[in-house]
C-alpha atoms as a PDB file:
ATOM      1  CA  UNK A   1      34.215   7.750  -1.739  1.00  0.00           C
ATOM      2  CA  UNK A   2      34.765   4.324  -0.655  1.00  0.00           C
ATOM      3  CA  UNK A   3      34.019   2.988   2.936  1.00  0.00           C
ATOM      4  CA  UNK A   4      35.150  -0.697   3.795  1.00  0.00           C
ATOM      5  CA  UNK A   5      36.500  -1.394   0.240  1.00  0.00           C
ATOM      6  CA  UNK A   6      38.891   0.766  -2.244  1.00  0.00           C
ATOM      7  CA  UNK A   7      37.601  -1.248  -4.752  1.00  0.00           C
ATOM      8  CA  UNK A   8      34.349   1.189  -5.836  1.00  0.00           C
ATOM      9  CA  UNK A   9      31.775   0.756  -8.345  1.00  0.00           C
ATOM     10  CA  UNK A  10      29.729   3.893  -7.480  1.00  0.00           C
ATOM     11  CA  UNK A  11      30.376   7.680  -6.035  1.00  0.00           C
ATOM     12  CA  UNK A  12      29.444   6.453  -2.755  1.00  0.00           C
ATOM     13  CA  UNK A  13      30.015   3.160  -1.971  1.00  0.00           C
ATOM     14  CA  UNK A  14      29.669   1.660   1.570  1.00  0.00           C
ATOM     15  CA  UNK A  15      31.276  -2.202   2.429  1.00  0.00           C
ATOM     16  CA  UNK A  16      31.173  -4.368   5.426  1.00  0.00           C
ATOM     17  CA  UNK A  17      28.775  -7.052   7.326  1.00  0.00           C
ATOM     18  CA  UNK A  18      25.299  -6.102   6.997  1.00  0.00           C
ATOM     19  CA  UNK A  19      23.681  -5.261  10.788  1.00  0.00           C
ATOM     20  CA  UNK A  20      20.888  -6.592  11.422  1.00  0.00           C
ATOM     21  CA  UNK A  21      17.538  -6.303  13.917  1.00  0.00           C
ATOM     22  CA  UNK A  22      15.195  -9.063  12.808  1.00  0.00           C
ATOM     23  CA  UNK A  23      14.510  -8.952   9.404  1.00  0.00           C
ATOM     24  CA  UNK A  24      15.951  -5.510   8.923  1.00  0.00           C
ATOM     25  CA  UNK A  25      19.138  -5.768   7.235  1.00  0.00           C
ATOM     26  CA  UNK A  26      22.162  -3.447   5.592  1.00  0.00           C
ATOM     27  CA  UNK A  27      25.285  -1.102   6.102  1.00  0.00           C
ATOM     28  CA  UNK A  28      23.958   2.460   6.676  1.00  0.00           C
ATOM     29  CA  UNK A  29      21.469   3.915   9.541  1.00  0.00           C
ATOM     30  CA  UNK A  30      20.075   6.892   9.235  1.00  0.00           C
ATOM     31  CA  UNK A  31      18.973   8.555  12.754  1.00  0.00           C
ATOM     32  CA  UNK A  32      16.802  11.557  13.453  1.00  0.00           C
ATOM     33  CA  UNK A  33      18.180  13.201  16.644  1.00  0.00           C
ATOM     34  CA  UNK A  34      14.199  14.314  17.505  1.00  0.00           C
ATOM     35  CA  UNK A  35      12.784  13.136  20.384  1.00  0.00           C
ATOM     36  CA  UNK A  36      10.768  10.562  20.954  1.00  0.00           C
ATOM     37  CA  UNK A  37       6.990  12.311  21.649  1.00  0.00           C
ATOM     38  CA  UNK A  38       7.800  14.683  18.267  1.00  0.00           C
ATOM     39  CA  UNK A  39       7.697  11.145  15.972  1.00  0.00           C
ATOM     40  CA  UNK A  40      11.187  11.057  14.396  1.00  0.00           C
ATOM     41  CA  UNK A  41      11.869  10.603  10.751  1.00  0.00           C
ATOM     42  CA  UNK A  42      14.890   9.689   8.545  1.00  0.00           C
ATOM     43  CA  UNK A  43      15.122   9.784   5.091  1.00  0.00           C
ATOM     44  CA  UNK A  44      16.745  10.225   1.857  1.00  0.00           C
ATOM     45  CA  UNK A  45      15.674  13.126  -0.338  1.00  0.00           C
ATOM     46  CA  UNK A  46      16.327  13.367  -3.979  1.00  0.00           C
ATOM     47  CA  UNK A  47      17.508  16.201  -5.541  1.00  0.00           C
ATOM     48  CA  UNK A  48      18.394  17.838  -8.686  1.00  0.00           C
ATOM     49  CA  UNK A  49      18.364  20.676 -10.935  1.00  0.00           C
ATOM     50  CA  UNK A  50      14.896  21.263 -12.565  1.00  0.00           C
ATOM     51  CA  UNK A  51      16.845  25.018 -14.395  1.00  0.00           C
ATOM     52  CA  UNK A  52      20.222  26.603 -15.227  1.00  0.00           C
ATOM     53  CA  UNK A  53      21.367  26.932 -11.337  1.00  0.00           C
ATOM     54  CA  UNK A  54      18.273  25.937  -9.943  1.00  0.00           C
ATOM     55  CA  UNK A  55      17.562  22.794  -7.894  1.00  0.00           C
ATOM     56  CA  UNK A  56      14.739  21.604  -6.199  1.00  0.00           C
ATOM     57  CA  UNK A  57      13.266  18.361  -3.918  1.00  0.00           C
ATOM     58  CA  UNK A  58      11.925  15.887  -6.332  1.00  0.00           C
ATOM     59  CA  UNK A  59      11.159  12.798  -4.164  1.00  0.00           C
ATOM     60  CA  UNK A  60      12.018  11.005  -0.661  1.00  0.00           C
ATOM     61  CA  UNK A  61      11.733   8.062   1.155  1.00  0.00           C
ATOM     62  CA  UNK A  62      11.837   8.088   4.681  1.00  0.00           C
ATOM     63  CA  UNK A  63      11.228   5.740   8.015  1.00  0.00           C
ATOM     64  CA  UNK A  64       9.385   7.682  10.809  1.00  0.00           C
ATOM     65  CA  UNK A  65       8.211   6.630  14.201  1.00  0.00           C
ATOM     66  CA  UNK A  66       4.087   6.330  13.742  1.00  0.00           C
ATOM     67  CA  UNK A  67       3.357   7.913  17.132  1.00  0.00           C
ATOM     68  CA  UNK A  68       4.275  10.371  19.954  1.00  0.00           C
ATOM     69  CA  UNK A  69       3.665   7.091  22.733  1.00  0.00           C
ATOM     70  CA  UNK A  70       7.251   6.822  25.197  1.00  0.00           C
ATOM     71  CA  UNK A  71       8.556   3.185  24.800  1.00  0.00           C
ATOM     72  CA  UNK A  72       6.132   2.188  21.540  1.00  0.00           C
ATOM     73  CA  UNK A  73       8.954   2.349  18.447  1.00  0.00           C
ATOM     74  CA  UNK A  74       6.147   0.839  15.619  1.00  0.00           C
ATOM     75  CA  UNK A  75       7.564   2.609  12.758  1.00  0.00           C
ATOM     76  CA  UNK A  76       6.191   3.459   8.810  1.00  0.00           C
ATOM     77  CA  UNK A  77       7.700   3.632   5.834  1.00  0.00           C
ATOM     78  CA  UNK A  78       7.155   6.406   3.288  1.00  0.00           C
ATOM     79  CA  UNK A  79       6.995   7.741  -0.163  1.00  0.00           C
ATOM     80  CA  UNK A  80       6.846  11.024  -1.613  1.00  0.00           C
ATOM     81  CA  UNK A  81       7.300  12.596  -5.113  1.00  0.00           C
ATOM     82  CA  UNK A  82       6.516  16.433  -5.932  1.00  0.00           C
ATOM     83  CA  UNK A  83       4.264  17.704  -8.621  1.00  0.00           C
ATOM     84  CA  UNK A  84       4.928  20.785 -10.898  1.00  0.00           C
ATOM     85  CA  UNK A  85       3.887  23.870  -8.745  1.00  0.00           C
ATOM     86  CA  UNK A  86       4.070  22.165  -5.175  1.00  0.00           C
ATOM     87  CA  UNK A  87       6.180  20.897  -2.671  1.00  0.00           C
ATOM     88  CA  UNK A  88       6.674  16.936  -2.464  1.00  0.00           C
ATOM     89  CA  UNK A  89       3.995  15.044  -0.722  1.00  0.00           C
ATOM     90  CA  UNK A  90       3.922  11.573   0.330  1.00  0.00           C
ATOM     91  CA  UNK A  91       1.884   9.388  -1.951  1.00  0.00           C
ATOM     92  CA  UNK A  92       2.745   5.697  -0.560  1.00  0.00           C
ATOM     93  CA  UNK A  93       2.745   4.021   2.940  1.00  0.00           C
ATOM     94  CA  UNK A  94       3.610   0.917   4.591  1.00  0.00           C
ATOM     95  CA  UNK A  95       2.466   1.181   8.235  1.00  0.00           C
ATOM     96  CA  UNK A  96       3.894  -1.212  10.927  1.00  0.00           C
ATOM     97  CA  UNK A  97       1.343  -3.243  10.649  1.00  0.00           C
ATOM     98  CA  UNK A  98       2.463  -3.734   6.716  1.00  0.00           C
ATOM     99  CA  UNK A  99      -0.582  -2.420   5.636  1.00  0.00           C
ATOM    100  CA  UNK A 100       0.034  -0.565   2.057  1.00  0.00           C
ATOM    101  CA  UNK A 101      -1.621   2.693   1.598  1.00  0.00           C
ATOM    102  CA  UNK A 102      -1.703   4.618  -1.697  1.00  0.00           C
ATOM    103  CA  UNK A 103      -2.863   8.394  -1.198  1.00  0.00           C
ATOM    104  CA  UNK A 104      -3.178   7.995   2.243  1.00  0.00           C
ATOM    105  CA  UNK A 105      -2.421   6.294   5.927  1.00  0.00           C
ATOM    106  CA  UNK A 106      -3.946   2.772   5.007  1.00  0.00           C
ATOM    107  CA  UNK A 107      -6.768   1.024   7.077  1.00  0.00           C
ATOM    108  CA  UNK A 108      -6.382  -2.366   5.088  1.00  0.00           C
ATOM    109  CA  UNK A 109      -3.918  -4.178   3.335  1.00  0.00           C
ATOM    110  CA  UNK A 110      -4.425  -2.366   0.240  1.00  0.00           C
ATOM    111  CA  UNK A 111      -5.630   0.671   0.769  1.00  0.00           C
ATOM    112  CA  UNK A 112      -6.143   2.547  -2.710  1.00  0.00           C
ATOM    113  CA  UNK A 113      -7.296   6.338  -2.172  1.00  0.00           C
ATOM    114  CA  UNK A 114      -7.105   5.966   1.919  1.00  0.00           C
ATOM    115  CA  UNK A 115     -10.359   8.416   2.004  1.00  0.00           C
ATOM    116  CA  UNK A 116      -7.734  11.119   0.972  1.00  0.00           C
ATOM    117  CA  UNK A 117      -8.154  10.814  -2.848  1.00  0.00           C
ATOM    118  CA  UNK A 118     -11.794  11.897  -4.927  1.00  0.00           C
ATOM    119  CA  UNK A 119     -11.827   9.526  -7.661  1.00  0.00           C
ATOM    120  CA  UNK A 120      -9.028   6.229  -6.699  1.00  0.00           C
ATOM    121  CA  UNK A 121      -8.828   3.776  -9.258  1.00  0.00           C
ATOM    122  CA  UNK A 122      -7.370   0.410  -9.826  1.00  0.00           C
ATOM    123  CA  UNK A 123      -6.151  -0.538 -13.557  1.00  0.00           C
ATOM    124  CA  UNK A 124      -5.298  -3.834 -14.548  1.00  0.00           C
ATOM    125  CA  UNK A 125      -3.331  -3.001 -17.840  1.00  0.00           C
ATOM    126  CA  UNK A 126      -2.171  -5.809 -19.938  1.00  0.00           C
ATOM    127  CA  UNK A 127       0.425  -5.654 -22.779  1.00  0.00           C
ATOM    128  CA  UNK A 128      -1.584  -6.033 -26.372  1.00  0.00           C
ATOM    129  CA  UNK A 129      -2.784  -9.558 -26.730  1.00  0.00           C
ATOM    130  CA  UNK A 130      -2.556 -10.109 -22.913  1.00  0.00           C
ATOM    131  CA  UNK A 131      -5.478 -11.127 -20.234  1.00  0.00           C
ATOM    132  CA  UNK A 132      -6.061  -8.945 -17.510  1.00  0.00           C
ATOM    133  CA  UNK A 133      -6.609 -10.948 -14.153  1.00  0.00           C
ATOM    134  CA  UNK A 134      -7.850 -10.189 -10.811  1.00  0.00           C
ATOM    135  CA  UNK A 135      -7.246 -12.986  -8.902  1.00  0.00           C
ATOM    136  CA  UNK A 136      -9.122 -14.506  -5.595  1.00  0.00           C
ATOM    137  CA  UNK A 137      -7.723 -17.713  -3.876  1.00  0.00           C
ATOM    138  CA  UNK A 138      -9.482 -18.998  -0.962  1.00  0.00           C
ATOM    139  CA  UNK A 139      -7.170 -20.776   1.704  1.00  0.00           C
ATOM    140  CA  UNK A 140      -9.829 -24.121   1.448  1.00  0.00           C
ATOM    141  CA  UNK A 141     -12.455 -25.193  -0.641  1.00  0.00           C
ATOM    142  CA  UNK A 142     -15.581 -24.274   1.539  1.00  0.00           C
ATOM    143  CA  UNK A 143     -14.770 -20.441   2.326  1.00  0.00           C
ATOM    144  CA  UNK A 144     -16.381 -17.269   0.121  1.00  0.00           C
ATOM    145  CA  UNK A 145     -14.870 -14.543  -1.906  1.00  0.00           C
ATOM    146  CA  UNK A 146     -16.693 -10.973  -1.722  1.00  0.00           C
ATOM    147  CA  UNK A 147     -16.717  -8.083  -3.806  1.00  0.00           C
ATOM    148  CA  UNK A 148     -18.203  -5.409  -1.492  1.00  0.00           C
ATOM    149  CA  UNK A 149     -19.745  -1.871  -2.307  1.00  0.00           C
ATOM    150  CA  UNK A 150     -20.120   0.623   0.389  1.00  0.00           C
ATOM    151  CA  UNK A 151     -21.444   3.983   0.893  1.00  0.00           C
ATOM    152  CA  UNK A 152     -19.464   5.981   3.791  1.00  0.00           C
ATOM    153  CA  UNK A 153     -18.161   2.692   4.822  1.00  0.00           C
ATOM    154  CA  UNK A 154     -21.966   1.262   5.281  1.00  0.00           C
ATOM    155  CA  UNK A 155     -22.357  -2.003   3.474  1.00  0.00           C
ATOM    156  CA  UNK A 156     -24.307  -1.272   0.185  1.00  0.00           C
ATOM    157  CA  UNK A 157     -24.218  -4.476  -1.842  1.00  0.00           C
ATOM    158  CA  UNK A 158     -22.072  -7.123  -2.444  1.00  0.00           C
ATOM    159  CA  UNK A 159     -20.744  -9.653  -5.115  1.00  0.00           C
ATOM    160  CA  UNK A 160     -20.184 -13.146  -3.492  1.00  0.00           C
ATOM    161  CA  UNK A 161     -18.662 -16.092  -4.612  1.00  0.00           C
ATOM    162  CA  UNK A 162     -19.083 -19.306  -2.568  1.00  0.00           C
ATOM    163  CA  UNK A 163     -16.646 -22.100  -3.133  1.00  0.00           C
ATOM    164  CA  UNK A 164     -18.638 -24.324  -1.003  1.00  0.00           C
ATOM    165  CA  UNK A 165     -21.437 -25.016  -3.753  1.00  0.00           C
ATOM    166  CA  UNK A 166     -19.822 -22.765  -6.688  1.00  0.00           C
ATOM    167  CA  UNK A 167     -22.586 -20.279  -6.802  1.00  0.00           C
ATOM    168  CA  UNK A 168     -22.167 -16.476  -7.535  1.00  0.00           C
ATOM    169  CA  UNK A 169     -24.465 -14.193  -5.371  1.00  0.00           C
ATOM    170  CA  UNK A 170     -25.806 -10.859  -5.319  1.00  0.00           C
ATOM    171  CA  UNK A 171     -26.617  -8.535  -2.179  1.00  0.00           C
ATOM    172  CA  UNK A 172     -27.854  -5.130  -2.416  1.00  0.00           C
ATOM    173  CA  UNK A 173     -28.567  -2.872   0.134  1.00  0.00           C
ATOM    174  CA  UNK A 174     -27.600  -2.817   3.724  1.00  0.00           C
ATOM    175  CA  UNK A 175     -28.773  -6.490   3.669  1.00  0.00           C
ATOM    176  CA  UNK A 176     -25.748  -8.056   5.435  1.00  0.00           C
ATOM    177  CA  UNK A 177     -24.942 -10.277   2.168  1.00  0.00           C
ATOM    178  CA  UNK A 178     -28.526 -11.988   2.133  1.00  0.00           C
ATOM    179  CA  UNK A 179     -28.199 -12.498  -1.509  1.00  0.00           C
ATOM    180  CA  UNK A 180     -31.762 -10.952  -3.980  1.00  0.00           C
ATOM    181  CA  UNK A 181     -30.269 -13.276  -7.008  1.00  0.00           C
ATOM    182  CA  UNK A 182     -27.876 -15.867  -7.252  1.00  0.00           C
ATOM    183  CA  UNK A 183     -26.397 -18.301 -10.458  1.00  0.00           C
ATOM    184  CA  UNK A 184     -25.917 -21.448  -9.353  1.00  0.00           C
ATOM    185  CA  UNK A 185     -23.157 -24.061 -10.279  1.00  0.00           C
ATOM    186  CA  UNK A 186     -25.253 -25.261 -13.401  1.00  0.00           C
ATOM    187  CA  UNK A 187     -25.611 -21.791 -14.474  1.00  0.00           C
ATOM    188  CA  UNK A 188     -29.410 -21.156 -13.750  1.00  0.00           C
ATOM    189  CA  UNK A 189     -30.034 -17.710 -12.940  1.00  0.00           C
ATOM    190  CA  UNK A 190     -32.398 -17.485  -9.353  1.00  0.00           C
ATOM    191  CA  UNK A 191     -33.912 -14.073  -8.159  1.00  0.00           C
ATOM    192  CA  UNK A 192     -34.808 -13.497  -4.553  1.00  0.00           C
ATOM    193  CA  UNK A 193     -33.118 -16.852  -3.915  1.00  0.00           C
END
């Protein structure tokens, strides 16, 4: 089926000027007729057959409206993929704020495990031969980079880099950062420093 062009490289294809609101661009929209207090979603849901005869949901991704407020139209989007012997759950979220969560409604940036997930983890995975990076970059020379550990969202210790004198510090407990040991710039190792 061809809309805006009989020229078609696809079963569906869909041609013309792309509308636009901001920085959201393209040629379809997809409306939920729901009102406005029920937070309204739209979507695309993939399908197929996972038997002889049988299909099932395997995955979506859908735009919803993050609250029941009249007039406030912040909006998410999300993710979802199914696992054998359940129905599909979302998995990834951008909030309006575009905050990513993984697992969960994010409360940061990067939110891996958003409280919803036991055991979250990050890999870094290089290809054989590779060097796995995590990379911090500081906007100017005299700022800090932290690596912070908390129990129950309490601060419980903390990694610290300052870029100010080059030192790497070490907090533990709910100390606020006041580092017990530090290795300075000349790589002399200080305790309760």
């Amino acid at each position: 089926v061809g809309i805006g062009s009989s020229t078609l490289s696809g079963i569906l294809q869909v041609t013309g000027a792309d509308t636009v609101e901001g920085d959201a661009k393209g040629q379809i929209v997809i409306k939920d007729s729901a009102a406005f207090n029920v937070s309204p979603t739209m979507g695309i849901i993939f399908q197929g057959e996972h038997t002889s005869g049988s299909q099932a949901y395997m995955a979506s991704i859908f735009g919803a409206k993050e609250n029941t407020t009249d007039g406030n139209y912040a909006g998410f989007l999300g993710f979802a993929t199914r696992a054998q012997g359940s129905t599909t759950a979302e998995r990834m979220r951008i909030d309006s704020s575009g905050n990513v969560g993984i697992g969960g409604t994010p409360s940061s940036t990067l939110d891996v495990g958003c409280g919803a997930i036991a055991d979250p983890t990050l890999r870094i995975d290089s290809a054989a031969g590779g060097d796995p990076v995590l990379l911090f970059d500081t906007g100017a020379a005299s700022r800090s980079s932290f690596v912070d550990f908390r129990d129950q969202g309490t601060l419980a210790g903390s990694i610290i880099y300052s870029h100010a004198d080059d030192h790497l510090g070490f907090s533990v407990a709910s100390n606020n950062r006041s580092e017990a040991a530090r290795i300075d710039s000349n790589g002399d190792v200080l305790i309760g420093k």
